[in-house]
Protein backbone atom coordinates (compact mmCIF):
# COMPACT_ATOMS: atom_id res chain seq x y z
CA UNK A 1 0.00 0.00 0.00
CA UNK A 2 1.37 3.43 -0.89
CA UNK A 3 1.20 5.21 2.73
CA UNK A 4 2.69 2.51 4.15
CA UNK A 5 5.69 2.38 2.46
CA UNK A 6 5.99 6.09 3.48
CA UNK A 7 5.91 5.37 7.45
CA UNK A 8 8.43 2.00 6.72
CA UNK A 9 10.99 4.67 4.87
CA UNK A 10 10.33 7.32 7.93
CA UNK A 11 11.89 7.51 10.64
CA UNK A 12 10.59 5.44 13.42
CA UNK A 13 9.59 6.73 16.96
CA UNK A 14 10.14 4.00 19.05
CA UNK A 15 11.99 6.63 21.90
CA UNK A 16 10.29 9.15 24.18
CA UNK A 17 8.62 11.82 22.88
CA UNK A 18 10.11 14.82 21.82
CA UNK A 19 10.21 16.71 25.31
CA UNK A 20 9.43 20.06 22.94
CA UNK A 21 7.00 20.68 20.34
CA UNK A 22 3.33 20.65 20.11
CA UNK A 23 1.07 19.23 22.18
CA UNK A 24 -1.69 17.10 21.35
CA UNK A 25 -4.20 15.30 23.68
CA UNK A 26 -5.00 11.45 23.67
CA UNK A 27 -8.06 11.56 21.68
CA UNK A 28 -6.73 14.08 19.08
CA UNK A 29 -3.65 12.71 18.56
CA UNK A 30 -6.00 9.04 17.69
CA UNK A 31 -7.91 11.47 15.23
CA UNK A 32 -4.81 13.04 13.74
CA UNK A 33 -3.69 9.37 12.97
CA UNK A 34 -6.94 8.41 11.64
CA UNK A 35 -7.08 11.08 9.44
CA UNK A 36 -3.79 10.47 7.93
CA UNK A 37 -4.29 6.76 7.17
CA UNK A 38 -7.74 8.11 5.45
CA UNK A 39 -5.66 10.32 3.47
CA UNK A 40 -2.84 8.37 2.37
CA UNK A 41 -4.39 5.41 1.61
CA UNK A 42 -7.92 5.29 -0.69
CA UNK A 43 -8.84 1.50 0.77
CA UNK A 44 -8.65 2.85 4.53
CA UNK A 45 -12.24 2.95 5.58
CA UNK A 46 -13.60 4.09 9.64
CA UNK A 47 -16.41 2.36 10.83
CA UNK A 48 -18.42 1.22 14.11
CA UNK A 49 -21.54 2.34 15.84
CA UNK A 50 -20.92 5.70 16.29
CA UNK A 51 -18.60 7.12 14.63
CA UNK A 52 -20.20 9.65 12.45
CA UNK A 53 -22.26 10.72 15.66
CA UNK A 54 -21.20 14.23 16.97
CA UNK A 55 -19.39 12.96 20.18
CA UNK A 56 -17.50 10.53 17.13
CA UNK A 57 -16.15 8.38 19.90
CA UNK A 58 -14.90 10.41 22.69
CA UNK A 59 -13.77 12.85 19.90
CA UNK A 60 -11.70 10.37 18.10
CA UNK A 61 -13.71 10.10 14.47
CA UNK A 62 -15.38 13.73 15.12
CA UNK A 63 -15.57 15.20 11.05
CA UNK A 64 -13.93 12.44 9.66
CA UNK A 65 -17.74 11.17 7.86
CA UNK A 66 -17.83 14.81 6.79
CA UNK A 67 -13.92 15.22 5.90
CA UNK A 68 -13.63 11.82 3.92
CA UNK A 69 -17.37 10.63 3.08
CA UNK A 70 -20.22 8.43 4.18
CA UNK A 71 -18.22 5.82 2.12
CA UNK A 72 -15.69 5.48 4.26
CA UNK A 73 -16.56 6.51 7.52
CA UNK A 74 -19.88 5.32 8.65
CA UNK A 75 -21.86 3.97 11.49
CA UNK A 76 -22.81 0.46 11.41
CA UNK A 77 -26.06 -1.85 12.65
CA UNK A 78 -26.08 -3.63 15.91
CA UNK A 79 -24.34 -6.97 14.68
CA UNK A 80 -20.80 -7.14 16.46
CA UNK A 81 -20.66 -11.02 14.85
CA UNK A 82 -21.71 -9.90 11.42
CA UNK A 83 -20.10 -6.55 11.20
CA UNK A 84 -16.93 -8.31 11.83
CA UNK A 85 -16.97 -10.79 9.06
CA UNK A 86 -17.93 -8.77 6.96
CA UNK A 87 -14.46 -6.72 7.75
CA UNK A 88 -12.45 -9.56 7.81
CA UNK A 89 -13.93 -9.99 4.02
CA UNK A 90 -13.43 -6.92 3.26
CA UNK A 91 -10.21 -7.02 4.30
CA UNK A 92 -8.74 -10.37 2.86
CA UNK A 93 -10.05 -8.44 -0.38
CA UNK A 94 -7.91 -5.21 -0.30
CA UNK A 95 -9.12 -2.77 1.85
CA UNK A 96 -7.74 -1.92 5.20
CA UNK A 97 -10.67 -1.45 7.37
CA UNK A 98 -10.43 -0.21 11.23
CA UNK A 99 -13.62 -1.59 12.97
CA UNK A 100 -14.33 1.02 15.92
CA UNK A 101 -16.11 -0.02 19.67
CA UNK A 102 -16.99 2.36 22.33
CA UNK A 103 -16.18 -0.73 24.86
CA UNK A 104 -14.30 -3.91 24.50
CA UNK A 105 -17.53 -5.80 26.10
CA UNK A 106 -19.32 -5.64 22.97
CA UNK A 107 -15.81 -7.46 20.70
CA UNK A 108 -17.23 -10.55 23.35
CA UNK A 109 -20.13 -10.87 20.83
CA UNK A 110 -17.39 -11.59 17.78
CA UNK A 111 -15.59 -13.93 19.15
CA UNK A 112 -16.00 -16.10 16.88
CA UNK A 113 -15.17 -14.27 13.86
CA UNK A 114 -12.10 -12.53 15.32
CA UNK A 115 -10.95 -15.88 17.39
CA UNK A 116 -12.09 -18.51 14.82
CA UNK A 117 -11.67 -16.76 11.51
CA UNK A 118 -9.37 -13.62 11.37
CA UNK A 119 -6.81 -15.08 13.57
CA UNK A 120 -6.76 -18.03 11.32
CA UNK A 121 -6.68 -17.00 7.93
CA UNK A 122 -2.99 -16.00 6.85
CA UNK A 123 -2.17 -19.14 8.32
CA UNK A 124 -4.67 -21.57 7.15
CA UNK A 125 -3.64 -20.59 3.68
CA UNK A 126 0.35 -21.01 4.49
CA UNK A 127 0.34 -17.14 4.09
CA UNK A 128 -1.13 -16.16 0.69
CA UNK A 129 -3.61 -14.46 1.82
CA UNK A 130 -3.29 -11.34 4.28
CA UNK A 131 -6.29 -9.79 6.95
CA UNK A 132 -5.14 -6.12 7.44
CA UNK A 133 -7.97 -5.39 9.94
CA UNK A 134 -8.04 -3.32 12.86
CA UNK A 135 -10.37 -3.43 16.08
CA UNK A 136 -10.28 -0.51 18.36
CA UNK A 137 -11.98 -0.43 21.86
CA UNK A 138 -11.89 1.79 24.46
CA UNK A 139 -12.07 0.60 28.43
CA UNK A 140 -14.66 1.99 30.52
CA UNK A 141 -14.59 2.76 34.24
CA UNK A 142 -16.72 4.86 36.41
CA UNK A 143 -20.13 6.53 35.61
CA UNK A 144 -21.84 3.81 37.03
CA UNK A 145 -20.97 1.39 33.66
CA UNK A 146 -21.16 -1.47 36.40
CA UNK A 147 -19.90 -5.15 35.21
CA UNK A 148 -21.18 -5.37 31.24
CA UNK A 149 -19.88 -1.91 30.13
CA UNK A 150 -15.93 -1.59 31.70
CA UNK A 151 -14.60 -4.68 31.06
CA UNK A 152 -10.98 -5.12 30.50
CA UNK A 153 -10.25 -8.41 28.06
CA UNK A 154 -7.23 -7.94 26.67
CA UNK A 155 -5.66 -11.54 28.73
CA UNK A 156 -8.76 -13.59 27.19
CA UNK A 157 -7.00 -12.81 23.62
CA UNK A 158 -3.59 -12.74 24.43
CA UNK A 159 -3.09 -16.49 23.74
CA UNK A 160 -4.80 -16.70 20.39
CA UNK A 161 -2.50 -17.01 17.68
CA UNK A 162 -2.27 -14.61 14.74
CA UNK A 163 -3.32 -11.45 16.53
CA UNK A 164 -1.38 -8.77 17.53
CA UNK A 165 -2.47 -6.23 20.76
CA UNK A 166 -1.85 -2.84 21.15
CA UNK A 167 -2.30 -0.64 24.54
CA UNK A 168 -0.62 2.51 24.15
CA UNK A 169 -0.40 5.10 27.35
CA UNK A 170 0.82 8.43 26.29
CA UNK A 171 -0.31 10.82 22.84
CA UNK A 172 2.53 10.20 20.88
CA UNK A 173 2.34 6.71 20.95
CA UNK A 174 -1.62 6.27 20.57
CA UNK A 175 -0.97 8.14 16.83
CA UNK A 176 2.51 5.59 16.07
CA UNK A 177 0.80 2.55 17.06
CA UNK A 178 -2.52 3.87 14.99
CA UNK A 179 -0.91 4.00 12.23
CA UNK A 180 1.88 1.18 12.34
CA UNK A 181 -1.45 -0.98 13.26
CA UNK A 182 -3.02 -0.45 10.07
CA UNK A 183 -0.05 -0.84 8.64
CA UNK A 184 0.25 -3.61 9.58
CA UNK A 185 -1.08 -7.26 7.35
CA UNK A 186 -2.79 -9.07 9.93
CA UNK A 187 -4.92 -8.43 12.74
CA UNK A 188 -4.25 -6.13 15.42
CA UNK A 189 -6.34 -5.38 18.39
CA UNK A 190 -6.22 -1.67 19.99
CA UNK A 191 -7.31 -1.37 23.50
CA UNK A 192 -7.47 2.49 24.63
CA UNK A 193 -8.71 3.33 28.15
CA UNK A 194 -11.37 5.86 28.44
CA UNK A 195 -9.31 8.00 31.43
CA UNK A 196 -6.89 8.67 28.65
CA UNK A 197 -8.35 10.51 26.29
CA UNK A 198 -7.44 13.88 27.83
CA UNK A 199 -4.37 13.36 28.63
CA UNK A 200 -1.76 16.30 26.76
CA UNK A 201 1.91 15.87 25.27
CA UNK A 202 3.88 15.95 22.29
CA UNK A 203 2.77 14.80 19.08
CA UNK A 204 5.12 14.87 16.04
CA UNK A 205 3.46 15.98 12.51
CA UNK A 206 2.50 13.92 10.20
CA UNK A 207 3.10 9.70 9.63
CA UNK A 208 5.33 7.81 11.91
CA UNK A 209 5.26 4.64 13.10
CA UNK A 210 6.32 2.73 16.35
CA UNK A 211 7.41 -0.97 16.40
CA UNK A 212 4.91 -3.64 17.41
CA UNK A 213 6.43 -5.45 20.24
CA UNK A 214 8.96 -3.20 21.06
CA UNK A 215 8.82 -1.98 24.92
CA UNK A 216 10.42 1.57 26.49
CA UNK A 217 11.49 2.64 29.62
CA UNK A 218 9.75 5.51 31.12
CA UNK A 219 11.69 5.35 34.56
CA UNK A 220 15.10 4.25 35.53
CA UNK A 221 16.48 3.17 38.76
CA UNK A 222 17.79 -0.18 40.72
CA UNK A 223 15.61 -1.42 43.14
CA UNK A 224 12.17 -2.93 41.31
CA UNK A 225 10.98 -3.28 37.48
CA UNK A 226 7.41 -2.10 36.85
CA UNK A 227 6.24 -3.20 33.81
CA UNK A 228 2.36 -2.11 32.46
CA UNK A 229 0.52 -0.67 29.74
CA UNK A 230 -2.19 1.72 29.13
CA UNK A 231 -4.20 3.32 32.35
CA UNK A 232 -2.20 1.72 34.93
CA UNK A 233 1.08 2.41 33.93
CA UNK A 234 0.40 6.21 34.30
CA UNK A 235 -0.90 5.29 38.11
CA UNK A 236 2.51 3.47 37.92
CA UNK A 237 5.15 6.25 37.42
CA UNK A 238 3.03 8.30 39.67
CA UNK A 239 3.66 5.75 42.19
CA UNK A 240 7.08 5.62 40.81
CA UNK A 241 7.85 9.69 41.14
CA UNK A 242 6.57 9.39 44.87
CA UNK A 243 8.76 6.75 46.38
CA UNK A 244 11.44 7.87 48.84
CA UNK A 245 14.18 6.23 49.26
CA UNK A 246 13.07 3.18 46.36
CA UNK A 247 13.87 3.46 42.59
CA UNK A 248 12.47 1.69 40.41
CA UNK A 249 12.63 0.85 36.33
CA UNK A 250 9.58 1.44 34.78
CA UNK A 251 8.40 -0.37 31.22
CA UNK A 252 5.74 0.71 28.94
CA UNK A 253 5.55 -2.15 26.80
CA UNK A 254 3.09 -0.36 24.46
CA UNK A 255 2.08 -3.75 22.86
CA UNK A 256 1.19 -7.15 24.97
CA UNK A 257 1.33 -9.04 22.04
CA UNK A 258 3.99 -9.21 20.48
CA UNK A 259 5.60 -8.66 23.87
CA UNK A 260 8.84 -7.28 24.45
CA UNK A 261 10.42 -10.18 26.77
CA UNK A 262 14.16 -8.88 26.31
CA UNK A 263 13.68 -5.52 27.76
CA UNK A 264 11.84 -7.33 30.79
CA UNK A 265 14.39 -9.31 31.39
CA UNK A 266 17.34 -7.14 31.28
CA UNK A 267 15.87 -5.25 33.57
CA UNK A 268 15.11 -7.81 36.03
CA UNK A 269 18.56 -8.69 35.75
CA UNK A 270 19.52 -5.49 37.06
CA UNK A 271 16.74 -4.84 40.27
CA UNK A 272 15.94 -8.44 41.60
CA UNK A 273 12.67 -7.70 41.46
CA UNK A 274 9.48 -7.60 39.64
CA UNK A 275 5.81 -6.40 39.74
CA UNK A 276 3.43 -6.71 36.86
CA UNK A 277 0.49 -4.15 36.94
CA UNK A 278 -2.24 -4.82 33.94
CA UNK A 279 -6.07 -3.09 33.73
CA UNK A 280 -7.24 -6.51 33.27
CA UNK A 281 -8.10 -9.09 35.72
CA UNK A 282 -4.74 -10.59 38.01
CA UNK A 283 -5.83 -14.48 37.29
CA UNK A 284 -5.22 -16.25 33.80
CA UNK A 285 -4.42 -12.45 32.10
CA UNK A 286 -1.51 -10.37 31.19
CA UNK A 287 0.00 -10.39 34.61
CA UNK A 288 0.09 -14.42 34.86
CA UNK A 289 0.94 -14.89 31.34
CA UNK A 290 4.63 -12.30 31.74
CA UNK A 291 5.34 -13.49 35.24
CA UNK A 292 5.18 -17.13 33.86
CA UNK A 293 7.63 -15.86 31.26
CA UNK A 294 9.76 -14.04 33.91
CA UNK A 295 9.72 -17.32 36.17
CA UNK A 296 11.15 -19.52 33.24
CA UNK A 297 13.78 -17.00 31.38
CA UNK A 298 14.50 -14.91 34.66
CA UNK A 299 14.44 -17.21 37.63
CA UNK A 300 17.82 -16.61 38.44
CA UNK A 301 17.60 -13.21 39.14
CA UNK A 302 14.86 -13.09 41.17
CA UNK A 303 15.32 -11.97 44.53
CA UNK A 304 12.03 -12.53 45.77
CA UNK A 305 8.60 -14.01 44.44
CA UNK A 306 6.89 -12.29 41.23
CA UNK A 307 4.19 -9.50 42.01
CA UNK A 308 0.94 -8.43 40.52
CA UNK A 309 -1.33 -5.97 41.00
CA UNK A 310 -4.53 -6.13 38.42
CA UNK A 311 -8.64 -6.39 39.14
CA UNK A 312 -9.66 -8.79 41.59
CA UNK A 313 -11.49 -12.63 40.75
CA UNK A 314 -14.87 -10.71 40.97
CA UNK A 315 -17.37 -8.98 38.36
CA UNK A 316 -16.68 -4.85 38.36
CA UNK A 317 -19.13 -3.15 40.82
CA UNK A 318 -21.07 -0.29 39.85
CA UNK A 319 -21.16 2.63 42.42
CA UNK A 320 -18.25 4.89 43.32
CA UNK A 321 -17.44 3.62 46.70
CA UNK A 322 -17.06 0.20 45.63
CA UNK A 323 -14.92 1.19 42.57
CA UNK A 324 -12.46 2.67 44.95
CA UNK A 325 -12.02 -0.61 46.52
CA UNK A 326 -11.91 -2.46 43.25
CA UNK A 327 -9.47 -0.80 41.13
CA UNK A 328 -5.36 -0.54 41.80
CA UNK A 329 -4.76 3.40 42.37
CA UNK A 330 -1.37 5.11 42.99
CA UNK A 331 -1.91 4.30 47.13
CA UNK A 332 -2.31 0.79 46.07
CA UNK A 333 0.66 0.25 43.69
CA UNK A 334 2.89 1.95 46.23
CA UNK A 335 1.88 -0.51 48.99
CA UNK A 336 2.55 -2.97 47.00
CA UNK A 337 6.08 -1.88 46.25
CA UNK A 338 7.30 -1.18 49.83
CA UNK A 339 6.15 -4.72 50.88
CA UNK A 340 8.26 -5.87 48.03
CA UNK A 341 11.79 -4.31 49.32
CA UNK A 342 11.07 -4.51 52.49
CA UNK A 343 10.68 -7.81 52.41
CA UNK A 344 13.70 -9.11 50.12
């Protein structure tokens, strides 16, 4: 495809981001990178319940049905199941399409197109034929949205084969991993959280791309490695910037699939120790699945037992005072690392 030679010939931004230059929030920074993909390349299409209305997905796809067309941005009927094969068509046919969901509950009901089919298809036919699709979600929390409407699912997909996943935590790389995901041939899964969207910081101008499965530090020190994505990883570095007296290294690994075990390692190698923070629940998810991988390559240099900190082995409650109890916070993650040096 033409644009995408242009971002594999550009420079790639898989370092910080510029610590000057304009600033961009979440959500327009996701726009900015939709926009571009719709403009480079003709077979990019936008669509999802929703995305022509005028809150266009918490400002993501705002004006893009007017900027581009009803063609190729444009709301979609109630059929998660059917919607989805008919991208995964559409997409083994040519077009790049980049299948939008206010909340990753709702990608539960297309399972079996995006599990059974998509997933499935570049292999099944020893790689002649290519499914360039993209599913974008955004996690909910708070406003009441109760157990059906914030969940986090990324570690029920993490072990299928053939699809890639993609939780980005800052601006700059929400737009790089945008684009590099529809970029990319085969399926990739986006999850966004919803408490990002506002959050500012520098965007670079026009098409860049950052590597799938390639992590970054966003904190160094000696005593702990943090590793996240998305949400929590912000609550992390907070965390992080208050210790006294602990330093820790903390990893953004941007993408949970592919993952990026070397930069885990290395730095386990250096602190000892290891806690795994995920917005997703603690058993059978993304937290079990890296400390598994940390217990077999990194034993060694472990100085004490593998942490976690994710949601609990219950459904997420509704009202406000229970949420506080339910989801990790800064106060949490910080308890959490004390006990760990304190105690090795």
């Amino acid at each position: 495809m033409p644009w995408a030679e242009k971002l594999i010939t550009s420079k790639s931004n898989d370092t910080q981001a510029p610590e000057e230059g304009r600033v961009l929030s979440y959500m327009e920074a996701l726009h900015e990178a939709l926009s571009l993909a719709l403009e480079l390349d003709p077979k990019v299409l936008i669509l999802g319940q929703g995305v022509n209305d005028p809150k266009g997905m918490f400002g993501v796809t705002t004006g893009l049905h007017e900027k581009f067309g009803k063609d190729r941005v444009f709301d979609t009927p109630l059929s998660e199941e059917g919607m989805t094969g008919i991208c995964t068509g559409a997409s083994m046919n040519g077009l790049r399409p980049v299948y939008m969901h206010n909340r990753p509950d709702f990608l539960l009901l297309a399972f079996n197109q995006i599990v059974g089919h998509a997933s499935k298809i570049h292999y099944m036919d020893n790689g002649e034929t290519n499914v360039p699709l993209v599913i974008w979600s955004a996690i909910g929390r708070g406003w009441g949205s109760g157990s059906q409407h914030s969940q986090a699912i990324q570690g029920l997909l993490l072990g299928v084969p053939g699809l890639k996943i993609v939780m980005p935590s800052t601006p700059h790389d929400a737009k790089g991993l945008m684009l590099s995901a529809i970029a990319d041939n085969n399926p990739v899964l986006i999850f966004e959280h919803r408490w990002s969207m506002r959050n500012k910081g520098v965007v670079p101008e026009g098409a860049y791309k950052i590597s799938l499965g390639k992590g970054i530090y966003r904190r160094k020190g000696n005593d702990l490695t943090i590793v996240g994505t998305s949400h929590i990883l912000e609550l992390a570095i907070k965390a992080a910037d208050e210790l006294e007296g602990i330093t820790a290294d903390v990893i953004d690994l941007r993408t949970i699939k592919p993952l990026d075990e070397k930069i885990i390692i290395d730095s386990l190698q250096k602190t000892g120790r290891i806690l795994i923070v995920d917005t997703g629940w603690e058993m059978g998810g993304v937290c079990a699945e890296i400390g598994c991988m940390v217990a077999e390559k990194g034993f060694s240099f472990l100085k004490g037992p593998v942490r976690r900190l994710g949601l609990s082995d219950i459904p997420s409650p509704a009202g406000f005072t229970l949420e506080q109890y339910y989801y990790p916070d800064v106060k949490k993650i910080t308890h959490v690392i004390k006990d760990m040096v304190a105690s090795t």
